[in-house]
PDB file of N, CA and C in Angstrom:
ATOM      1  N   UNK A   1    -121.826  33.564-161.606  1.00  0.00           N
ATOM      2  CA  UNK A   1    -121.070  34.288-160.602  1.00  0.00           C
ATOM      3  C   UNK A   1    -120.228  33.329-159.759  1.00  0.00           C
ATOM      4  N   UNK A   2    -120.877  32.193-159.481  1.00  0.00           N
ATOM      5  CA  UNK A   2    -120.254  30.958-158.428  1.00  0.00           C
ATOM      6  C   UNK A   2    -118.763  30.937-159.366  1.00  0.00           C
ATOM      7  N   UNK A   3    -119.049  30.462-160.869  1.00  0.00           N
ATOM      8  CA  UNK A   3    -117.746  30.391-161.395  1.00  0.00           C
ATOM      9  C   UNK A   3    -116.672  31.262-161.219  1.00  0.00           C
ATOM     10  N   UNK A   4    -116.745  32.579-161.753  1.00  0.00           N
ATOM     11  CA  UNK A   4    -115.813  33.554-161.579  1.00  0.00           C
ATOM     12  C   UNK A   4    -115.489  33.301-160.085  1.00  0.00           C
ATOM     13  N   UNK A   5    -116.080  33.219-159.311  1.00  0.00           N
ATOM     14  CA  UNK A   5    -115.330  33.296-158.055  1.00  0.00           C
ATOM     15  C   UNK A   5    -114.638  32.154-157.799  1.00  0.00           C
ATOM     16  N   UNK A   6    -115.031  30.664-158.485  1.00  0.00           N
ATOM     17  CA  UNK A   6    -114.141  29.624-158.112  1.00  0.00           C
ATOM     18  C   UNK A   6    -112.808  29.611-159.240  1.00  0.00           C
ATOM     19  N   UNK A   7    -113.083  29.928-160.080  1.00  0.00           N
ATOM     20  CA  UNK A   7    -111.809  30.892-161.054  1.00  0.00           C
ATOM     21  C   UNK A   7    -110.784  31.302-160.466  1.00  0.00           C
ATOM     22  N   UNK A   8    -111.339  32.738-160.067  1.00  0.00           N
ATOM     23  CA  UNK A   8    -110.211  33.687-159.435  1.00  0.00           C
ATOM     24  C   UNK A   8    -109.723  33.061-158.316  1.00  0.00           C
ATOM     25  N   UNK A   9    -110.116  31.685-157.029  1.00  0.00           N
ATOM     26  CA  UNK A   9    -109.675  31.713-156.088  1.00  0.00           C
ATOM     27  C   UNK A   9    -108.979  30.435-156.653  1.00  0.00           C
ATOM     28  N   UNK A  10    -109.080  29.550-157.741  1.00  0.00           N
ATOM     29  CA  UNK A  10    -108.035  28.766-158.045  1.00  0.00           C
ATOM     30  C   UNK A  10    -107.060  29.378-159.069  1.00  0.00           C
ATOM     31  N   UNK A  11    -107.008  30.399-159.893  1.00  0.00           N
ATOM     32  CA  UNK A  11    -106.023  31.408-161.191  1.00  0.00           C
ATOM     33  C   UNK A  11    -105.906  32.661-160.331  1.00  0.00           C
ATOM     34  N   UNK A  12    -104.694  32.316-158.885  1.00  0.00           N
ATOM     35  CA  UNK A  12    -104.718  33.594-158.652  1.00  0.00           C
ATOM     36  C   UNK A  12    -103.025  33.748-159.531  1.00  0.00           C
ATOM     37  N   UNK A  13    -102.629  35.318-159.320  1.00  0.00           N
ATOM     38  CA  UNK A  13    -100.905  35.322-159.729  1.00  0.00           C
ATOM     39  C   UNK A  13    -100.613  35.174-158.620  1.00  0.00           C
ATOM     40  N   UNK A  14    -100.735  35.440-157.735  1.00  0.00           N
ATOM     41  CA  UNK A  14     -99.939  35.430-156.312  1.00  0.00           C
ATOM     42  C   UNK A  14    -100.751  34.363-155.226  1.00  0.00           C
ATOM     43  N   UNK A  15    -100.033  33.490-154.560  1.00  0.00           N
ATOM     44  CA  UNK A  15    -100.356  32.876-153.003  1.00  0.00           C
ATOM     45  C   UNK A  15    -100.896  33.753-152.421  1.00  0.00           C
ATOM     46  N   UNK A  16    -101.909  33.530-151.589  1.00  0.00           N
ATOM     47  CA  UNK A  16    -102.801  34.224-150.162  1.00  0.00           C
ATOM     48  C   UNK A  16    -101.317  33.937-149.408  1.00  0.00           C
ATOM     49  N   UNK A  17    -101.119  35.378-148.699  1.00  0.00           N
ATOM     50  CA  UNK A  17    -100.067  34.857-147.673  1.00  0.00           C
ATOM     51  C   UNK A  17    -100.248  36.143-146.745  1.00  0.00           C
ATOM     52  N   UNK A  18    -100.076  35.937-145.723  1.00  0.00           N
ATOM     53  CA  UNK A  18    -100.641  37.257-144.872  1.00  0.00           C
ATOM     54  C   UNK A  18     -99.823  37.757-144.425  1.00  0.00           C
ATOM     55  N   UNK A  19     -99.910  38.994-144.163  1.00  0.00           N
ATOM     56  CA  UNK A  19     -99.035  39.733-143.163  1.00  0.00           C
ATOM     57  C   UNK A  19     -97.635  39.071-142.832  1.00  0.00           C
ATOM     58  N   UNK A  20     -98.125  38.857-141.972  1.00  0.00           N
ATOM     59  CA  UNK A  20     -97.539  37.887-140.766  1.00  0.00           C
ATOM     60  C   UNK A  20     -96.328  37.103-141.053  1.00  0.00           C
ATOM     61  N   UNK A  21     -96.946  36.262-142.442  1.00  0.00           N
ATOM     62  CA  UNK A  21     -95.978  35.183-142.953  1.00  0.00           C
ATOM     63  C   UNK A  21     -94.882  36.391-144.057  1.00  0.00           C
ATOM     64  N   UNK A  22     -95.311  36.736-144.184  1.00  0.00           N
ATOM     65  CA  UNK A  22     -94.576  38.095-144.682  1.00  0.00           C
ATOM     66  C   UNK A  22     -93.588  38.743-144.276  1.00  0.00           C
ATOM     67  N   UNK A  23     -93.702  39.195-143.016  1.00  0.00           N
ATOM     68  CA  UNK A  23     -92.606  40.047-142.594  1.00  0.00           C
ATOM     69  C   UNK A  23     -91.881  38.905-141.847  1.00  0.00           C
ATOM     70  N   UNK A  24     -92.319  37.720-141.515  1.00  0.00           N
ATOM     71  CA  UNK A  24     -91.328  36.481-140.650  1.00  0.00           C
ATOM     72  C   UNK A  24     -90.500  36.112-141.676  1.00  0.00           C
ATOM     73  N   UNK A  25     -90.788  35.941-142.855  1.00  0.00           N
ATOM     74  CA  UNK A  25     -89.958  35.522-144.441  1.00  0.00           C
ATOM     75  C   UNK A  25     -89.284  36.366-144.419  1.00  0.00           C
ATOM     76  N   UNK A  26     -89.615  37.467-144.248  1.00  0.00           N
ATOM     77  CA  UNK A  26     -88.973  38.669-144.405  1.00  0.00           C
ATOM     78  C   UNK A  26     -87.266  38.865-143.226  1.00  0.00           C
ATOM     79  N   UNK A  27     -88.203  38.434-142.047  1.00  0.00           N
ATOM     80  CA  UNK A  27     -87.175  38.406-140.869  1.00  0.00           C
ATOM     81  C   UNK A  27     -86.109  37.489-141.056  1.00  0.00           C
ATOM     82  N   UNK A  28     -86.574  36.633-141.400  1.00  0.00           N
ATOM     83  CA  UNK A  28     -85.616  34.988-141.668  1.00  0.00           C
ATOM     84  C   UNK A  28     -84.565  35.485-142.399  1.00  0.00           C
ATOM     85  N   UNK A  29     -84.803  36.194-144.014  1.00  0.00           N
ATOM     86  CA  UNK A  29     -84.074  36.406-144.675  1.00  0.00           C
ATOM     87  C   UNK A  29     -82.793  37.209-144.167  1.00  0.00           C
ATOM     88  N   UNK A  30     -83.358  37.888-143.618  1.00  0.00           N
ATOM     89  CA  UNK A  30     -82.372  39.089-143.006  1.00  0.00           C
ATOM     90  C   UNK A  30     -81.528  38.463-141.877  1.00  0.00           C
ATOM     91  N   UNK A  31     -81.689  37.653-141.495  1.00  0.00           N
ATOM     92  CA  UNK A  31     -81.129  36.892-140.211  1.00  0.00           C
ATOM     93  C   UNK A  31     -80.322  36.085-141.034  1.00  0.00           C
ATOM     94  N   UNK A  32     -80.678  35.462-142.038  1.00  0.00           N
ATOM     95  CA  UNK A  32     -79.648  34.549-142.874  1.00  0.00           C
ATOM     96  C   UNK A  32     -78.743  35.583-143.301  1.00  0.00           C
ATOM     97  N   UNK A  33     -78.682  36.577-144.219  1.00  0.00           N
ATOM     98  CA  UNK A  33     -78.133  37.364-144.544  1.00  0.00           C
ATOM     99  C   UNK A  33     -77.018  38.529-143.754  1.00  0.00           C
ATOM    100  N   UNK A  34     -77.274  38.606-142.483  1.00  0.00           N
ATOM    101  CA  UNK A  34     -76.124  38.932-141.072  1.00  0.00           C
ATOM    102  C   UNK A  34     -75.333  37.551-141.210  1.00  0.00           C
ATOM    103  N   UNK A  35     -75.895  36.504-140.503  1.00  0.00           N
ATOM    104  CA  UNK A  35     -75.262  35.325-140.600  1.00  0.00           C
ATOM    105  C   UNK A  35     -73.980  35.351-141.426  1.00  0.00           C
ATOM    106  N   UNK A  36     -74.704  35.173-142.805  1.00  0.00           N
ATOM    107  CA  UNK A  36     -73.686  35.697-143.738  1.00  0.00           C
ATOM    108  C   UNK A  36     -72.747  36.545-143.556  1.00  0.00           C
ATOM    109  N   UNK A  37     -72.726  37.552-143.103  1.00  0.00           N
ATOM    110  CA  UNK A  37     -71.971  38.691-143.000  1.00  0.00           C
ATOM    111  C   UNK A  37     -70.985  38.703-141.887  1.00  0.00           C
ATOM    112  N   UNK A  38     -71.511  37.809-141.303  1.00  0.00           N
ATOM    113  CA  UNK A  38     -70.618  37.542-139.912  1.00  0.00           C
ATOM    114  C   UNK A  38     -69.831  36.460-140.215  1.00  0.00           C
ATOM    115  N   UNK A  39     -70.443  35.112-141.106  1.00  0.00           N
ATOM    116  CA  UNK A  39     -69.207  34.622-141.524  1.00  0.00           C
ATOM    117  C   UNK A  39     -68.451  34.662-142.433  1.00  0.00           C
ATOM    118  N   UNK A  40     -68.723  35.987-143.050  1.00  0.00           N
ATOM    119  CA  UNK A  40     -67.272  36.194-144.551  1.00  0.00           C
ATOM    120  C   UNK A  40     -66.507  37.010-143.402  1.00  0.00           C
ATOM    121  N   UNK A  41     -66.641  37.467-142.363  1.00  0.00           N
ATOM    122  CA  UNK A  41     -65.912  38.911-141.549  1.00  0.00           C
ATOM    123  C   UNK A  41     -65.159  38.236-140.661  1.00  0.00           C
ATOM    124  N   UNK A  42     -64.939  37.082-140.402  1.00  0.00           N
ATOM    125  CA  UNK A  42     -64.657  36.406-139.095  1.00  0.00           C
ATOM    126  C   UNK A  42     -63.207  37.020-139.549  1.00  0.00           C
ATOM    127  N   UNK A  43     -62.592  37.528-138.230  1.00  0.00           N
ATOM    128  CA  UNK A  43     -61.213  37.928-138.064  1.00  0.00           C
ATOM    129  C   UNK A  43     -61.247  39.378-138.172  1.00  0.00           C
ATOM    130  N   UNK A  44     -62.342  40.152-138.487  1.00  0.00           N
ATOM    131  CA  UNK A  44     -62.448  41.699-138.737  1.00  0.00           C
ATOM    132  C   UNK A  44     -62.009  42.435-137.889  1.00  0.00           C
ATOM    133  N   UNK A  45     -61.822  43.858-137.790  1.00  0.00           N
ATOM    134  CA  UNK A  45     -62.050  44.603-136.214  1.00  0.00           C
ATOM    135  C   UNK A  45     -63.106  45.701-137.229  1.00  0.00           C
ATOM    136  N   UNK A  46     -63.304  46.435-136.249  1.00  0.00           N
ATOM    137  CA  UNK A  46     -64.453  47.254-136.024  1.00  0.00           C
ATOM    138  C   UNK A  46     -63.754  48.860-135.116  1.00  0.00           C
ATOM    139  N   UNK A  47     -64.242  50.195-135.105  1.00  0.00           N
ATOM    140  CA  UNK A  47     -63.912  50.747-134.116  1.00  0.00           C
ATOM    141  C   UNK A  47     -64.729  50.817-133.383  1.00  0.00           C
ATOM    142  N   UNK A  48     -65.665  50.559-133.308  1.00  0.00           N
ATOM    143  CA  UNK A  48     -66.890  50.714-132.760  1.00  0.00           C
ATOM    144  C   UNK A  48     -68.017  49.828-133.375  1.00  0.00           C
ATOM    145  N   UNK A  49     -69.035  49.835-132.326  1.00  0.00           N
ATOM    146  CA  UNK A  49     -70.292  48.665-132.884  1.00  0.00           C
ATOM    147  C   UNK A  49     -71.317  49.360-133.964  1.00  0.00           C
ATOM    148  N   UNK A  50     -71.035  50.795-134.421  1.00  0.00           N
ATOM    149  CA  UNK A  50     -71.880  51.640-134.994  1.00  0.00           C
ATOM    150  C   UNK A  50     -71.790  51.225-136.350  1.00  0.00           C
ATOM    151  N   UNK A  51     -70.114  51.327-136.584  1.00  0.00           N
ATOM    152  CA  UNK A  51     -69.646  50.696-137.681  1.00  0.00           C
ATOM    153  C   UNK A  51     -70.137  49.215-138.404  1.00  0.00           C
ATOM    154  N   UNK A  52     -69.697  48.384-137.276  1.00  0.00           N
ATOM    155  CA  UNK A  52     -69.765  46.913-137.390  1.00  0.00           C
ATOM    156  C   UNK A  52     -71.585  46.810-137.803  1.00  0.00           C
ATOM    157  N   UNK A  53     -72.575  47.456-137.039  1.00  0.00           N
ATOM    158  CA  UNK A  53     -74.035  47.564-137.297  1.00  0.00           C
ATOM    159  C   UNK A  53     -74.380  48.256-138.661  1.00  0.00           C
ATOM    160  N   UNK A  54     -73.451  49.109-138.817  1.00  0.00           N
ATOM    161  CA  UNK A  54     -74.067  49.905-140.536  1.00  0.00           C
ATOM    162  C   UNK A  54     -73.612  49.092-141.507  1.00  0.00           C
ATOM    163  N   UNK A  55     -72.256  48.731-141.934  1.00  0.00           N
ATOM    164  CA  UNK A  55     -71.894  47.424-142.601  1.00  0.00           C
ATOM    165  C   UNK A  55     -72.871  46.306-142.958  1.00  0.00           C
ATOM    166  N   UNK A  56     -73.214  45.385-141.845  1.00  0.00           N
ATOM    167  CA  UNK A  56     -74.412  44.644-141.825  1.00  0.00           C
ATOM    168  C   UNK A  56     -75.736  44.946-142.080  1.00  0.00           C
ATOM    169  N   UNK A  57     -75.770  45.846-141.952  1.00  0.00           N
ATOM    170  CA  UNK A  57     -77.198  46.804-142.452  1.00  0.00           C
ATOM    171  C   UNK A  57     -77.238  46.975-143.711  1.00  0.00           C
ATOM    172  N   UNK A  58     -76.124  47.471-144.546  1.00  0.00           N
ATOM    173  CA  UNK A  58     -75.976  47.614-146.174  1.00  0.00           C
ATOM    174  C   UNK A  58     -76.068  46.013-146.778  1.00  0.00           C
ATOM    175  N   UNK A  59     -75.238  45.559-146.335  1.00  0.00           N
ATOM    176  CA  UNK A  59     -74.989  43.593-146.424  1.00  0.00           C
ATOM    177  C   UNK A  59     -76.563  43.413-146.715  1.00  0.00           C
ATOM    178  N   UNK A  60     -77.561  43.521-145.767  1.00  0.00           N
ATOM    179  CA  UNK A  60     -78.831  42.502-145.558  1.00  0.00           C
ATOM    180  C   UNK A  60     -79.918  43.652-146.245  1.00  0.00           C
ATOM    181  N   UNK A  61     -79.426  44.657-146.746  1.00  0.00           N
ATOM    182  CA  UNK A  61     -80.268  45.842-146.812  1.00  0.00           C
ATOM    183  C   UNK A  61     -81.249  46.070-146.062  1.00  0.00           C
ATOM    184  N   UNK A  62     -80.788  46.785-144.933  1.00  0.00           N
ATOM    185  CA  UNK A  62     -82.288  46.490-143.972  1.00  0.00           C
ATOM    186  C   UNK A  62     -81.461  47.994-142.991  1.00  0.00           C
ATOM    187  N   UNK A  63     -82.818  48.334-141.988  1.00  0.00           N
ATOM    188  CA  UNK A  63     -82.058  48.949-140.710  1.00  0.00           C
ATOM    189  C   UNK A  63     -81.088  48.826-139.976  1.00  0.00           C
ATOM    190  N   UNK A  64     -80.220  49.423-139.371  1.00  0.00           N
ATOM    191  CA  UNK A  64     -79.128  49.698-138.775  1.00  0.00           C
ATOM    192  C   UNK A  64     -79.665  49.378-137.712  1.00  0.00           C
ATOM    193  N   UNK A  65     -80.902  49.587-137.023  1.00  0.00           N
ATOM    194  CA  UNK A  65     -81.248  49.010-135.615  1.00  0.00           C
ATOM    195  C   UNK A  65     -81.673  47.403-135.942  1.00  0.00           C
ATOM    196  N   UNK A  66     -82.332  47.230-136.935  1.00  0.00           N
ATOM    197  CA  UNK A  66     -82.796  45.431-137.267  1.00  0.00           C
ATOM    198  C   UNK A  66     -81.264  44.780-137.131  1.00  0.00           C
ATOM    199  N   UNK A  67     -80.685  45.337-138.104  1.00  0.00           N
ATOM    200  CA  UNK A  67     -78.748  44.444-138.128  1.00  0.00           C
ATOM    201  C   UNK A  67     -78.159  44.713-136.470  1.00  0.00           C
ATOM    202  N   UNK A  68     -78.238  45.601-135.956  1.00  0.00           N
ATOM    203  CA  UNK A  68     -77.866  45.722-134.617  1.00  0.00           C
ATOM    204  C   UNK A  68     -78.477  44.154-133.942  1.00  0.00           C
ATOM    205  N   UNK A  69     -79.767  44.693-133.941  1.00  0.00           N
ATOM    206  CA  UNK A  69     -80.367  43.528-132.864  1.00  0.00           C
ATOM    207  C   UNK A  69     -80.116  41.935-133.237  1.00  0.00           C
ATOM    208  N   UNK A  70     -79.912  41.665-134.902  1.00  0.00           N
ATOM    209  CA  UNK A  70     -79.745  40.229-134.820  1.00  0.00           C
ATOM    210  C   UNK A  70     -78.085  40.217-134.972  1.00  0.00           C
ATOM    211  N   UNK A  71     -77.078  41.130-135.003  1.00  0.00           N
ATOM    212  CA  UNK A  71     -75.445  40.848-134.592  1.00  0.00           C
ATOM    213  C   UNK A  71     -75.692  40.273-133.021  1.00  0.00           C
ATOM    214  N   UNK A  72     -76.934  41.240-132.118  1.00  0.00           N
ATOM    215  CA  UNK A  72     -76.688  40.723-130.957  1.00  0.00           C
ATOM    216  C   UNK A  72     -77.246  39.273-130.767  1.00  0.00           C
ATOM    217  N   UNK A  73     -77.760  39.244-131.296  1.00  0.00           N
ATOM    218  CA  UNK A  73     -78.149  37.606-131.303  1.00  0.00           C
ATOM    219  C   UNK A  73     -77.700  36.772-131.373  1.00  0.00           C
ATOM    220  N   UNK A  74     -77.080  36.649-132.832  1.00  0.00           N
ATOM    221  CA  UNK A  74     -76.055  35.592-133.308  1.00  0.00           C
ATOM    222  C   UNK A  74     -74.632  35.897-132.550  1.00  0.00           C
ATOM    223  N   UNK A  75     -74.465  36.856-131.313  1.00  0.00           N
ATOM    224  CA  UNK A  75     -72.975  36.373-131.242  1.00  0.00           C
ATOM    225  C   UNK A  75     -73.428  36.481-129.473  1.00  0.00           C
ATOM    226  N   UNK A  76     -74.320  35.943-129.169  1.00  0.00           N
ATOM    227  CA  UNK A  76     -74.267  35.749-127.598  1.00  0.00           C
ATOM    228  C   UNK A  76     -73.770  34.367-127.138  1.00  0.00           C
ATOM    229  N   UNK A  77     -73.678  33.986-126.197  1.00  0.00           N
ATOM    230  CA  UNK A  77     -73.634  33.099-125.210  1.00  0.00           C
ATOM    231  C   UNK A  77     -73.991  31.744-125.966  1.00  0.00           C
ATOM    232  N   UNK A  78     -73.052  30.962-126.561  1.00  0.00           N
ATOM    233  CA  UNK A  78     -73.631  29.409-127.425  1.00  0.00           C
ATOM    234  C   UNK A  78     -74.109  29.911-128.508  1.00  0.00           C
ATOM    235  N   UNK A  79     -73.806  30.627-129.306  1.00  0.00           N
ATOM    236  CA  UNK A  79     -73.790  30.884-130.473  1.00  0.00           C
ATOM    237  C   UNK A  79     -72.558  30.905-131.374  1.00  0.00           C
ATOM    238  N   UNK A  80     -72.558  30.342-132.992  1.00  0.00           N
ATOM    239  CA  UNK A  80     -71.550  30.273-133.381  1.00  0.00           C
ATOM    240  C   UNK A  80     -70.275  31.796-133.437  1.00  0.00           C
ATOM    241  N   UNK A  81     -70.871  32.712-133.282  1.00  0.00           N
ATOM    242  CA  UNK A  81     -69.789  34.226-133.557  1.00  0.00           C
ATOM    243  C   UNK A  81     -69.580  34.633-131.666  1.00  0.00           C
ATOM    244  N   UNK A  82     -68.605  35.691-132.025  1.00  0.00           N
ATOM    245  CA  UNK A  82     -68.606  35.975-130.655  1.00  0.00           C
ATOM    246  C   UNK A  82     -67.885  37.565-130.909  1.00  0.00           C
ATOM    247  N   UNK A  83     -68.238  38.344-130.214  1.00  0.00           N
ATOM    248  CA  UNK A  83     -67.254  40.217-130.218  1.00  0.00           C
ATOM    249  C   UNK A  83     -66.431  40.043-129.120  1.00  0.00           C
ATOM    250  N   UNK A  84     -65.396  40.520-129.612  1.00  0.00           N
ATOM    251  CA  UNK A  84     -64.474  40.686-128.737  1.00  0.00           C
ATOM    252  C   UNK A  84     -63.962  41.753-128.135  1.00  0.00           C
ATOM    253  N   UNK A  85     -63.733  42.745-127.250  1.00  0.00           N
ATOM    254  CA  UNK A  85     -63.190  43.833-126.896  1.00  0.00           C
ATOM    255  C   UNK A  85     -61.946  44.277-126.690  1.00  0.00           C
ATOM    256  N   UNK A  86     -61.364  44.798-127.704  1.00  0.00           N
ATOM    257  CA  UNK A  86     -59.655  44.581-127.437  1.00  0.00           C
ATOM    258  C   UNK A  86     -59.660  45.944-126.813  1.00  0.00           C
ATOM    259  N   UNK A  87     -58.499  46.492-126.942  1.00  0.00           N
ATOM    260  CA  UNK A  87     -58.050  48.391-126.070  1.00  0.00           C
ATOM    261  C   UNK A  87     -59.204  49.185-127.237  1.00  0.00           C
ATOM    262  N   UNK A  88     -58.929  48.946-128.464  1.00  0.00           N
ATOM    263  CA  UNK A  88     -59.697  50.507-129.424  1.00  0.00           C
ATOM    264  C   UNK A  88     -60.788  50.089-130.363  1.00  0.00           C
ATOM    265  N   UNK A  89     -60.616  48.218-130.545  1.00  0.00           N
ATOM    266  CA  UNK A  89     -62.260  47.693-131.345  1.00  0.00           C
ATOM    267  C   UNK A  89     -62.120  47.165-130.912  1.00  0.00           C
ATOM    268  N   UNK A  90     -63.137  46.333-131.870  1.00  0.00           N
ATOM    269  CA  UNK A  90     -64.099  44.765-131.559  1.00  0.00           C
ATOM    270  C   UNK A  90     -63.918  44.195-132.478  1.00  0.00           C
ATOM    271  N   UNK A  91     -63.593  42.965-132.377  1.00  0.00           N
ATOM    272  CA  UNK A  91     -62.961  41.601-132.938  1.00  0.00           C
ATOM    273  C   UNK A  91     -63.809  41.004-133.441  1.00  0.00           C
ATOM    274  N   UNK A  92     -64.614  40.163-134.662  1.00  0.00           N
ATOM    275  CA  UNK A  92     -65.294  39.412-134.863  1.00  0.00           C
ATOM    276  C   UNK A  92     -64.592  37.651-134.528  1.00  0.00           C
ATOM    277  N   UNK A  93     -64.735  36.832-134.139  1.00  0.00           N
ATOM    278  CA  UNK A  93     -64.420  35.596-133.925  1.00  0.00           C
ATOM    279  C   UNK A  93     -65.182  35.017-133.740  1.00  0.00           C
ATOM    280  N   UNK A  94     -65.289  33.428-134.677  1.00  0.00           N
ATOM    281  CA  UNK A  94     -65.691  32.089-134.941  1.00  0.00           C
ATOM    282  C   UNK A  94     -65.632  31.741-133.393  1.00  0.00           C
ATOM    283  N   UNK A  95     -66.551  31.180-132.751  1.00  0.00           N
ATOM    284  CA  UNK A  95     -66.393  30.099-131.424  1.00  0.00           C
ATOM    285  C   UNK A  95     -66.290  29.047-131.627  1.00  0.00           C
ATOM    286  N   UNK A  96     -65.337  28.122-131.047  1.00  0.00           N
ATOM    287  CA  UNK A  96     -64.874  26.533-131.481  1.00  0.00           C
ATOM    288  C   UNK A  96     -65.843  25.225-130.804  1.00  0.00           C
TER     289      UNK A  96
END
C-alpha cells in the first residue's frame, strides 16, 4: 500500500496546484492579454467605455466587468496607457 501511494504522489498527470495559484495564473493571463489589447488599439476612439470594455472582454475572453476593472488599471496615473475624453469618445493613448 506504502508503494501505490508513493507511486501515485511521484506519476501524477497533473501538478498539485491549488486554487489560489489557479485563478492568480488565471488573473495574470488576462491582465497580459488587455495589456495586449491596449497596445495593438493605441490611437482608437471608443463611444463610450461600454464599448471599449466589451472589445477587451472578447480579446482576453473573460468578463466585461474583469476587462473593465483591469482597462482601469492599466491606464491610471503612471501607467503606460491613458483615456482620453474628447466632445463624443474616448481616445486610447500611449503615455511618453
Amino acid at each position: 500500500m506504502q508503494q501505490i501511494v508513493q507511486d501515485v504522489g511521484r506519476n501524477k498527470l497533473v501538478p498539485d496546484i491549488s486554487s489560489e495559484e489557479r485563478f492568480y495564473t488565471l488573473s495574470l493571463d488576462i491582465r497580459a492579454l488587455i495589456a495586449e489589447f491596449l497596445q495593438d488599439n493605441v490611437g482608437s476612439q471608443w463611444p463610450n467605455l461600454s464599448v471599449l470594455h466589451a472589445q477587451a472582454a472578447n480579446y482576453a475572453r473573460c468578463a466585461m466587468t474583469t476587462a473593465s476593472r483591469w482597462v482601469l488599471q492599466l491606464t491610471q496615473v503612471g501607467t503606460d496607457f491613458r483615456l482620453v475624453r474628447s466632445v463624443d469618445r474616448w481616445i486610447l493613448e500611449r503615455r511618453q
